[in-house]
N, C-alpha and C. Protein backbone atom coordinates (compact mmCIF):
# COMPACT_ATOMS: atom_id res chain seq x y z
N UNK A 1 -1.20 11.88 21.97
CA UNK A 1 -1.19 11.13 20.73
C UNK A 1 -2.31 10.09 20.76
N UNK A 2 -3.10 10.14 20.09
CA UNK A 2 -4.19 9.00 19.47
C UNK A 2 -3.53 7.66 18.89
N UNK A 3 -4.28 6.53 19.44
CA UNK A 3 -4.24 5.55 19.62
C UNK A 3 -4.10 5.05 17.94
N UNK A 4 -3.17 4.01 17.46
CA UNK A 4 -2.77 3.66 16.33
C UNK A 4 -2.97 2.14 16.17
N UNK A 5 -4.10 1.77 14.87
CA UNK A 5 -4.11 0.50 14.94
C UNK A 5 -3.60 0.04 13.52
N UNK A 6 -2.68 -1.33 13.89
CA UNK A 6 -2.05 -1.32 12.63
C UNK A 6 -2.97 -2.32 11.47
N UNK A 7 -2.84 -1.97 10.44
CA UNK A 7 -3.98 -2.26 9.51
C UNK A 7 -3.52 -2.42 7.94
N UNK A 8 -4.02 -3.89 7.39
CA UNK A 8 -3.49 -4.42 6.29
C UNK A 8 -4.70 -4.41 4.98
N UNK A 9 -4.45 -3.47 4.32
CA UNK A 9 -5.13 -3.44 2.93
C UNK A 9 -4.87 -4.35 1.50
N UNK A 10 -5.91 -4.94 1.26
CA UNK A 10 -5.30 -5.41 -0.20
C UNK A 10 -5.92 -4.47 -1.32
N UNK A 11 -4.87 -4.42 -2.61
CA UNK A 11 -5.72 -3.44 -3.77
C UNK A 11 -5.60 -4.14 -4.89
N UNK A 12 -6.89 -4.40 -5.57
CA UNK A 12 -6.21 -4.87 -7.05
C UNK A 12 -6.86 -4.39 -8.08
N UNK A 13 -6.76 -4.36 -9.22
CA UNK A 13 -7.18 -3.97 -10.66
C UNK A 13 -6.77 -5.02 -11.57
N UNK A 14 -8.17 -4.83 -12.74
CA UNK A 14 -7.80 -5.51 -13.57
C UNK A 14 -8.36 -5.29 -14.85
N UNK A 15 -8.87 -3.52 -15.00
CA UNK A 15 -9.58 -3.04 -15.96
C UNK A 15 -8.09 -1.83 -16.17
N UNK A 16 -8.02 -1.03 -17.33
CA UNK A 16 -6.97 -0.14 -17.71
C UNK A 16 -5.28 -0.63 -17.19
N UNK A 17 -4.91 0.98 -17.28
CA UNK A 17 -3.55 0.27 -16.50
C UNK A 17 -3.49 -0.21 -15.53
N UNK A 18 -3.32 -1.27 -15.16
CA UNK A 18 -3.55 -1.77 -13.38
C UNK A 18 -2.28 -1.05 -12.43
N UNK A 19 -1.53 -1.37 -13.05
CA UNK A 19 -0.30 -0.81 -12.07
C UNK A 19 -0.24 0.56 -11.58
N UNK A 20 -0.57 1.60 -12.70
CA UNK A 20 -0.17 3.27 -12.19
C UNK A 20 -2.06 3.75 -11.23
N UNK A 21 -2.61 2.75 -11.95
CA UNK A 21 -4.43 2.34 -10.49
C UNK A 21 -3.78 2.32 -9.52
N UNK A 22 -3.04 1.24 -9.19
CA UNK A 22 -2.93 0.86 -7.83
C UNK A 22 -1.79 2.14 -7.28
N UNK A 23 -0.98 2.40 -8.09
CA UNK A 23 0.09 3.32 -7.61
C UNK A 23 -0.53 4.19 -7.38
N UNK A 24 -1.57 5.04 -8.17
CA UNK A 24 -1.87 5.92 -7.76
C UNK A 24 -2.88 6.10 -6.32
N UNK A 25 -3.35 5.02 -6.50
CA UNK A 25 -4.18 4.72 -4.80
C UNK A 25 -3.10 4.50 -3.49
N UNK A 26 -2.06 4.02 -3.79
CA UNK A 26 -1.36 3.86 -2.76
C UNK A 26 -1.14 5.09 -2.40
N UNK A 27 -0.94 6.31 -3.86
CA UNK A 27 -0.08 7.53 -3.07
C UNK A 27 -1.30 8.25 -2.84
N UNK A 28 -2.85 7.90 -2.97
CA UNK A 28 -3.72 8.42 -2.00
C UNK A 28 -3.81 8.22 -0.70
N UNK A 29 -3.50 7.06 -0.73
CA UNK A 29 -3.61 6.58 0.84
C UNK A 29 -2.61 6.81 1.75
N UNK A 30 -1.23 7.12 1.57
CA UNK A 30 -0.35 7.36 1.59
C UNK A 30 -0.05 9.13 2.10
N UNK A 31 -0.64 9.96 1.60
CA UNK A 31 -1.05 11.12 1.37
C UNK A 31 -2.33 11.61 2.56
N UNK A 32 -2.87 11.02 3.78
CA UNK A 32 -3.79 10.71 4.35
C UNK A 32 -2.95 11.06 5.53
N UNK A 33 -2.89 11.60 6.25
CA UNK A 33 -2.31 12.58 7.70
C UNK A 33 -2.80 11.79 8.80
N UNK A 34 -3.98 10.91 8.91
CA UNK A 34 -3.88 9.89 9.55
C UNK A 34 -3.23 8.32 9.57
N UNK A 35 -2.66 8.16 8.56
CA UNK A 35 -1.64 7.06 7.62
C UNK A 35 -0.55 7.03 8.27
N UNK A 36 0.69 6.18 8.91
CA UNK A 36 1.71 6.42 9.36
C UNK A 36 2.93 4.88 8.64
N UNK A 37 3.90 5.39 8.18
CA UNK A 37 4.57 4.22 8.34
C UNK A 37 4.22 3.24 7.51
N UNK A 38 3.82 3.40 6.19
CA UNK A 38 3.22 2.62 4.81
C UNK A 38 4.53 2.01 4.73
N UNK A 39 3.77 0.59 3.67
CA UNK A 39 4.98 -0.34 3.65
C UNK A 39 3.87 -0.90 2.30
N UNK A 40 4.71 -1.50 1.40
CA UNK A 40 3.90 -1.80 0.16
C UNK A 40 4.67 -3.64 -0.32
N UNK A 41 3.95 -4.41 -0.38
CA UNK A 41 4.70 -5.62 -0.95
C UNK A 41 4.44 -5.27 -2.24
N UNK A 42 5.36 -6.32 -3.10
CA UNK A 42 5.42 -6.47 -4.37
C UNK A 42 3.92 -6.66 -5.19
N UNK A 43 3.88 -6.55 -6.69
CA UNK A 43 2.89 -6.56 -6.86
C UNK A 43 2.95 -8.33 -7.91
N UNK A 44 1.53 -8.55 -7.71
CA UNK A 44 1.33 -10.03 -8.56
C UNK A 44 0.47 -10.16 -9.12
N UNK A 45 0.61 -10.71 -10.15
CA UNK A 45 -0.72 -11.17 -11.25
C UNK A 45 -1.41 -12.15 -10.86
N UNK A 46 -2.51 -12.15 -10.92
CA UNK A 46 -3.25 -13.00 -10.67
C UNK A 46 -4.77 -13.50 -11.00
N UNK A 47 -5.10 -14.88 -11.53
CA UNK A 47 -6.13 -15.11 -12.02
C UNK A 47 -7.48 -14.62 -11.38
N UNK A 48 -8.64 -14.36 -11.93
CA UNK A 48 -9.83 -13.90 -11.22
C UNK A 48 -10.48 -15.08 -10.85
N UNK A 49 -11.03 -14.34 -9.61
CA UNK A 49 -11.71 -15.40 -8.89
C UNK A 49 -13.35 -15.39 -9.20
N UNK A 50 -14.28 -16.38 -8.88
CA UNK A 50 -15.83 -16.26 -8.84
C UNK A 50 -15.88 -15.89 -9.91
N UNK A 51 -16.32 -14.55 -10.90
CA UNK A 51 -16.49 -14.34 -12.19
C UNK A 51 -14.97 -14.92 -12.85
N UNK A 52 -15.04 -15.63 -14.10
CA UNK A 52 -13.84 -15.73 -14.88
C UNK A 52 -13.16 -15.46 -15.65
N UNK A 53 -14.31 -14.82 -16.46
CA UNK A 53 -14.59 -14.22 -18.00
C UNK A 53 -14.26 -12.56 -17.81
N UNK A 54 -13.05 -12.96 -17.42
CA UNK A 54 -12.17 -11.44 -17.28
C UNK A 54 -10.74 -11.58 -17.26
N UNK A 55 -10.29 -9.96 -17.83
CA UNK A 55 -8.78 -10.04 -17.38
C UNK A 55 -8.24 -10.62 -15.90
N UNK A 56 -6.65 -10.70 -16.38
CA UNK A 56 -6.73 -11.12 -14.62
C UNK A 56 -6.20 -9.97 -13.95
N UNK A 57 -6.01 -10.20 -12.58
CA UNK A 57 -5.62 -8.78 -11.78
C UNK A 57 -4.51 -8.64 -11.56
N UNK A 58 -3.87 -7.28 -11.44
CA UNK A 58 -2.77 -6.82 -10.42
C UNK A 58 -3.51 -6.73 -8.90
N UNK A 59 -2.68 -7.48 -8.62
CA UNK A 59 -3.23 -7.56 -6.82
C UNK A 59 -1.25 -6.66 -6.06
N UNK A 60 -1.67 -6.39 -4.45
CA UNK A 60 -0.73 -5.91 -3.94
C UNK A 60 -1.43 -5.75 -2.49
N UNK A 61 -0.66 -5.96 -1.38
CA UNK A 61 -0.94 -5.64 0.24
C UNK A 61 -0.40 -4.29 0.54
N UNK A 62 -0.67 -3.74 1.19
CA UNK A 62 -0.31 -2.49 2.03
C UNK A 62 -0.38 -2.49 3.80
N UNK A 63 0.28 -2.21 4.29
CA UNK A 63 0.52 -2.10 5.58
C UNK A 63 0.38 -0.62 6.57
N UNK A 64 0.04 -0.54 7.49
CA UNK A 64 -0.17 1.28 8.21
C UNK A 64 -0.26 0.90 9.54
N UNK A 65 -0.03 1.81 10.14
CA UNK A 65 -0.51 2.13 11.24
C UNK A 65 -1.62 3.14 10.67
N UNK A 66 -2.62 3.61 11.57
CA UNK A 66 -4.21 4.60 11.40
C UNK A 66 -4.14 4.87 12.25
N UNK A 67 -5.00 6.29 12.95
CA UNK A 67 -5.35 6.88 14.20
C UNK A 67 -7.30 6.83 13.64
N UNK A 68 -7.28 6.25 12.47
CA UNK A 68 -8.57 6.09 11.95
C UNK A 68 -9.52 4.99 12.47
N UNK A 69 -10.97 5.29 13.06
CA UNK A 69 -11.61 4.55 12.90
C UNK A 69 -11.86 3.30 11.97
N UNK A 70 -12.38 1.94 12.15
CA UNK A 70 -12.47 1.40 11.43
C UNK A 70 -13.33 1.30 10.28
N UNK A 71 -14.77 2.33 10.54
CA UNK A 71 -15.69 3.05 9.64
C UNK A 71 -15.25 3.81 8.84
N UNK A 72 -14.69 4.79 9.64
CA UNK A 72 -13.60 5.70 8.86
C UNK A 72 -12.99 5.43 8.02
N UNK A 73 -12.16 4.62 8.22
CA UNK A 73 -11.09 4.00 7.00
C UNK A 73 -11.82 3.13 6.06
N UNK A 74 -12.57 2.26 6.34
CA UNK A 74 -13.59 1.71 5.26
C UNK A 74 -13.90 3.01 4.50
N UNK A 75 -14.97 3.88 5.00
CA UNK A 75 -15.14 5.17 3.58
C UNK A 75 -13.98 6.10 3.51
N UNK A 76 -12.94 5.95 3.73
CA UNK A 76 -11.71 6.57 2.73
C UNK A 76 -11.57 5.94 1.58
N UNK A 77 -11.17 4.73 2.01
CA UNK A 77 -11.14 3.79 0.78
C UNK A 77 -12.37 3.23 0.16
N UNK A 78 -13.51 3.43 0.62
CA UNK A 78 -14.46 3.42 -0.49
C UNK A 78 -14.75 4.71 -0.84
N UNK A 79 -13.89 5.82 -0.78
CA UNK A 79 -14.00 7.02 -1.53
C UNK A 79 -12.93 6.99 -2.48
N UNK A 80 -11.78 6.21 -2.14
CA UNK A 80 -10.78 6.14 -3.25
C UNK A 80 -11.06 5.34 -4.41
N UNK A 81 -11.90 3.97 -4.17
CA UNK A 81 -12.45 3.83 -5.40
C UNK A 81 -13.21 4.64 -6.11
N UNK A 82 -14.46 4.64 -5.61
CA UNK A 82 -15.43 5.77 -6.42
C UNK A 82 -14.60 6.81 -7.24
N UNK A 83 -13.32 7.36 -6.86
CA UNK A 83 -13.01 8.57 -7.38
C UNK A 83 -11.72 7.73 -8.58
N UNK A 84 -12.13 5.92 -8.68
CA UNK A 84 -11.21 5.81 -9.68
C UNK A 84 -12.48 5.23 -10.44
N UNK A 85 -13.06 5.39 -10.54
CA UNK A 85 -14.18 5.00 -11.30
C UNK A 85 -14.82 3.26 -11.16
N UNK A 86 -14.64 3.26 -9.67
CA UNK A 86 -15.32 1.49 -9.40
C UNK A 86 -16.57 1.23 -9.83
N UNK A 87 -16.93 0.22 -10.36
CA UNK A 87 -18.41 0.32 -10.88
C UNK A 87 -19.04 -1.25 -9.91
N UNK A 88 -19.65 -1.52 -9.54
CA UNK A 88 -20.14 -2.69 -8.76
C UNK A 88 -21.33 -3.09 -9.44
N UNK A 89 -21.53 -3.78 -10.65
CA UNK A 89 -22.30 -4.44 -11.80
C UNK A 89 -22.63 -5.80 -11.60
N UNK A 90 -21.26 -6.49 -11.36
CA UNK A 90 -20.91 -8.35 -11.49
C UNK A 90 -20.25 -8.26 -10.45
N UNK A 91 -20.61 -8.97 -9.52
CA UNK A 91 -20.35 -9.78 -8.48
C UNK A 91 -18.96 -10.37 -8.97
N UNK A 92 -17.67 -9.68 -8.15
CA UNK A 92 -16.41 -10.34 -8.71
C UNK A 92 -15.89 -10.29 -9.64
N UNK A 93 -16.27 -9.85 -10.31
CA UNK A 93 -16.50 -8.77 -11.88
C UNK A 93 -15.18 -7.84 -11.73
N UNK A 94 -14.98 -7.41 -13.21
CA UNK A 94 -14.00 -6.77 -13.28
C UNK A 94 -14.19 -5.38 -12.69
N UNK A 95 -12.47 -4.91 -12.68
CA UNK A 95 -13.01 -3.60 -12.04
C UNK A 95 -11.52 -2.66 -12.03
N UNK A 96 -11.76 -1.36 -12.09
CA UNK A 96 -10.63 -0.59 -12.28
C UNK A 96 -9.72 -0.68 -10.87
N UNK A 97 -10.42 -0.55 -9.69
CA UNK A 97 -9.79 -0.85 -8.67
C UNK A 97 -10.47 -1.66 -7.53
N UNK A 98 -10.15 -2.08 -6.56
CA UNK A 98 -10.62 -3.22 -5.18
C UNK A 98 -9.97 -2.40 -4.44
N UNK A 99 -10.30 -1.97 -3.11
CA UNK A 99 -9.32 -2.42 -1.78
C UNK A 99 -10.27 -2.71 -0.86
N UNK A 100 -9.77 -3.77 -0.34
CA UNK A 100 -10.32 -4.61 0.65
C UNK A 100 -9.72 -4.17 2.15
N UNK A 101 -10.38 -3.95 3.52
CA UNK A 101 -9.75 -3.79 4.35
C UNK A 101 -9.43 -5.66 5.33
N UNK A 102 -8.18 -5.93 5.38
CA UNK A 102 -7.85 -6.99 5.70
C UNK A 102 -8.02 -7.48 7.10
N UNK A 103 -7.16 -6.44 7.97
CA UNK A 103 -7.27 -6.42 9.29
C UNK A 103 -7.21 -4.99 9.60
N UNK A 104 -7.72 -4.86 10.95
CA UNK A 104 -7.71 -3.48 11.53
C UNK A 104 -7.54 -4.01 12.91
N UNK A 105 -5.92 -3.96 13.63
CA UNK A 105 -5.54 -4.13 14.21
C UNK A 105 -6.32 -5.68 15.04
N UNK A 106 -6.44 -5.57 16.31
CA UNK A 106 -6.84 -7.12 16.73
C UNK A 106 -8.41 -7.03 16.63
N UNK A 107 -9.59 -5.96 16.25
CA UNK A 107 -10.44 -6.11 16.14
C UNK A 107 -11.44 -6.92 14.78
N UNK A 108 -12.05 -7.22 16.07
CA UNK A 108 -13.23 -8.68 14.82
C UNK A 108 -14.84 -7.98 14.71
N UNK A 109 -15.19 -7.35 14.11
CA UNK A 109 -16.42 -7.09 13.80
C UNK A 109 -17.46 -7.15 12.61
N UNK A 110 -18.00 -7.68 12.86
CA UNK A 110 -19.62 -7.75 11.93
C UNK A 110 -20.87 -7.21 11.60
N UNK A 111 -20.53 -5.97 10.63
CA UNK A 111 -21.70 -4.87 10.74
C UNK A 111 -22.53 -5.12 9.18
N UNK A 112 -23.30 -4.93 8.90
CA UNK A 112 -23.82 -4.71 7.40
C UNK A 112 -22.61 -4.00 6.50
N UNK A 113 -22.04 -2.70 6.92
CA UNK A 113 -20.83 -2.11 6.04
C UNK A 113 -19.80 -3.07 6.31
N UNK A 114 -19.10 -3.61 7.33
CA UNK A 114 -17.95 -3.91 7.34
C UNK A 114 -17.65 -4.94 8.04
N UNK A 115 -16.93 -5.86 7.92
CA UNK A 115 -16.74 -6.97 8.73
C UNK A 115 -15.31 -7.52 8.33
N UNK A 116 -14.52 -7.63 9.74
CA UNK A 116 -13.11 -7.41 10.47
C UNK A 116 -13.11 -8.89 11.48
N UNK A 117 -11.65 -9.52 10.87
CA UNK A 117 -11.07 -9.05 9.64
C UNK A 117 -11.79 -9.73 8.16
N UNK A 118 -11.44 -9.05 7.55
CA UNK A 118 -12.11 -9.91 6.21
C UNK A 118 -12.32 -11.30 5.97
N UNK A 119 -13.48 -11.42 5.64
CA UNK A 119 -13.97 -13.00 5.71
C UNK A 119 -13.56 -14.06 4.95
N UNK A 120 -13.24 -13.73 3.78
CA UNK A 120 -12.64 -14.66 2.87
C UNK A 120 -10.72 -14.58 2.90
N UNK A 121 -10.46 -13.89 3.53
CA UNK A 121 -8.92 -13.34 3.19
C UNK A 121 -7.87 -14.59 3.05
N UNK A 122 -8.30 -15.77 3.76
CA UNK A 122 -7.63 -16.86 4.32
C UNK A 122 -7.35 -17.87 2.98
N UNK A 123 -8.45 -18.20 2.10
CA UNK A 123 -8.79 -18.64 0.94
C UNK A 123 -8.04 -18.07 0.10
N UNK A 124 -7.59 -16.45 0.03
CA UNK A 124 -7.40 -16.04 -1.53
C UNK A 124 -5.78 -15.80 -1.44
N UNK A 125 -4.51 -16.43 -2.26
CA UNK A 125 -3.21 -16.59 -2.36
C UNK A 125 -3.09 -14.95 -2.88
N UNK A 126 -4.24 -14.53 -3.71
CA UNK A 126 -3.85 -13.26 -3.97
C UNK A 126 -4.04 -11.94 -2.79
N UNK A 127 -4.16 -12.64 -1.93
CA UNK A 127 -4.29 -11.77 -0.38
C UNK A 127 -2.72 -11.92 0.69
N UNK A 128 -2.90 -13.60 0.30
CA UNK A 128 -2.28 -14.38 1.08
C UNK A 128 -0.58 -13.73 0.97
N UNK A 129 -0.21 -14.28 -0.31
CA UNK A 129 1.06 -14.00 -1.14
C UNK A 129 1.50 -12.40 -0.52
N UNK A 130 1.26 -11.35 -0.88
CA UNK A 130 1.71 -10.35 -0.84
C UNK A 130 1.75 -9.73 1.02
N UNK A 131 0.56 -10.30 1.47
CA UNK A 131 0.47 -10.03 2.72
C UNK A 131 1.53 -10.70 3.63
N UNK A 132 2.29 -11.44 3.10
CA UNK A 132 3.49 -12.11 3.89
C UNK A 132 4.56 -12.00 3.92
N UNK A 133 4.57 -10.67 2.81
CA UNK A 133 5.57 -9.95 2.66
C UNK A 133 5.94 -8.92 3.92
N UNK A 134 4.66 -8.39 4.51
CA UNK A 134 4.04 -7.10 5.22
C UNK A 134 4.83 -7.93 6.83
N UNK A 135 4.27 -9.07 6.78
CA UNK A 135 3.27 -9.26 8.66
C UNK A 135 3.83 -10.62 8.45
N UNK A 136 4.07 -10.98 9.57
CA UNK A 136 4.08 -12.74 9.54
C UNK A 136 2.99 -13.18 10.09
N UNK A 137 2.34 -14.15 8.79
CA UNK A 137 1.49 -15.10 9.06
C UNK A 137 1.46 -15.96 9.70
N UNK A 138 0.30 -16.86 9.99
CA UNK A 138 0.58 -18.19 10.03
C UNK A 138 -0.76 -18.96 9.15
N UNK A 139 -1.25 -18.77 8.02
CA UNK A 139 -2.16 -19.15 7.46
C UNK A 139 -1.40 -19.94 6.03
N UNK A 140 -2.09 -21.09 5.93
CA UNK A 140 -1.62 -22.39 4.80
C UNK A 140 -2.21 -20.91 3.69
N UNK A 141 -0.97 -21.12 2.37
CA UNK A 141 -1.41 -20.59 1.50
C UNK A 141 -2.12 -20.96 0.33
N UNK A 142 -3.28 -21.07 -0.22
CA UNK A 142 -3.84 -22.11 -0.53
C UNK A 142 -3.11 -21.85 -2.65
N UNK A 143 -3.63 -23.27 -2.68
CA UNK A 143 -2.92 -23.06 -4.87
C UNK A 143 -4.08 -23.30 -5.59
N UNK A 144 -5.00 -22.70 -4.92
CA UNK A 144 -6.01 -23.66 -6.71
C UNK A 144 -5.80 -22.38 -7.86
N UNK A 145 -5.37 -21.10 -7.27
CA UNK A 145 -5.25 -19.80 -8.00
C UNK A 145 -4.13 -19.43 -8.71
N UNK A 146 -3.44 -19.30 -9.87
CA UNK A 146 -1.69 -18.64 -9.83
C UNK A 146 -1.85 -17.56 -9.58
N UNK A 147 -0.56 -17.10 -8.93
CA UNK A 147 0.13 -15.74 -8.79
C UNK A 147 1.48 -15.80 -8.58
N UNK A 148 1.18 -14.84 -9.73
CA UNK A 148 2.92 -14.72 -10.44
C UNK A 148 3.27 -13.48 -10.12
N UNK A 149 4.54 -12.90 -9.42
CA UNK A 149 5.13 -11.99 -8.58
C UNK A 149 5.49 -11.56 -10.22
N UNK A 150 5.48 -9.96 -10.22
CA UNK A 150 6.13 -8.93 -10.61
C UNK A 150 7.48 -8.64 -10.30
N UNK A 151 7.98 -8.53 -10.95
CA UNK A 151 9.70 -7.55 -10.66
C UNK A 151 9.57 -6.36 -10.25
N UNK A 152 9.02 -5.56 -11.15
CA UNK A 152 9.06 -4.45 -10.66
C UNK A 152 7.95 -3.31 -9.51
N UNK A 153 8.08 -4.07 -8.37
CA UNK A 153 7.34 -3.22 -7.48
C UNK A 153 7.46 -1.79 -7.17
N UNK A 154 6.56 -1.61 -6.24
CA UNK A 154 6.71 0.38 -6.04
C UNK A 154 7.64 0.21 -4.88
C-alpha cells in the first residue's frame, strides 16, 4: 500500500449556481481512486476578498487522505476547474469555481506552481471557518470578512 497524505482543499464559487459547482466538484474529486475517506464541512457565504465588485462566494473545505503526489493533485484540481469553465482575467475576480490546495499532509514547499501549505490560508475566515469543521486548528480566526454558514450542506 502507498503512502497516504492527508490533505485539506478549499472550493468556492461565485459565478452561476455556486452550490451544484461545488457539488459537482466534490463528486469529481471524490470519484478519484486515489481519494480515500472524503469528509466535506458545511458550506458558507461569504464576502469577496481583494476584487469587490462581485457576487459573493459559496466557499466549503474538504478533507482526504491521497496516495497522490503533491504536483499531482495540484493538476487534478487544476483540471477540475478548467473543465468547469475557470477563467483567470481579474486577480480575485469572480469565478465559476476556486480550489485551493490547503495542506498536503506535513509538507511545506515553494515552487513557481505550488506552494504548501497555502500562503494566505491563515488570513481568510472563509478558509478558516469551514476548515475547523474537518481538522483541529489552532489558528485565531480572523473577522474583517462575514461568513454566514448555510443549513443545508452536502
Amino acid at each position: 500500500m502507498e503512502d497516504k497524505a492527508f490533505c485539506i482543499l478549499s472550493l468556492g464559487s461565485n459565478l452561476g449556481d455556486r452550490k451544484k459547482t461545488i457539488e459537482d466538484a466534490i463528486a469529481v474529486i471524490r470519484e478519484n481512486e486515489q481519494i480515500y475517506d472524503l469528509k466535506c464541512a458545511s458550506f458558507y457565504e461569504t464576502e469577496p476578498v481583494g476584487y469587490l465588485d462581485q457576487p459573493w462566494f459559496l466557499n466549503t473545505c474538504v478533507s482526504f487522505d491521497t496516495t497522490m503526489a503533491p504536483l499531482e493533485l495540484f493538476d487534478f484540481v487544476q483540471g477540475i476547474e478548467k473543465d468547469f469553465h475557470r477563467e483567470r482575467t481579474i486577480r480575485w475576480g469572480p469565478r465559476t469555481l476556486d480550489i485551493d490546495i490547503i495542506t498536503y499532509g506535513d509538507i511545506t514547499m515553494d515552487t513557481k506552481r505550488l506552494t504548501l501549505p497555502h500562503p494566505r490560508y491563515r488570513e481568510r475566515a472563509f478558509v478558516l471557518v469551514p476548515m475547523s469543521e474537518l481538522t483541529d486548528i489552532d489558528v485565531p480566526i480572523p473577522g474583517k470578512r462575514a461568513v454566514r454558514r448555510l443549513d443545508d450542506g452536502i
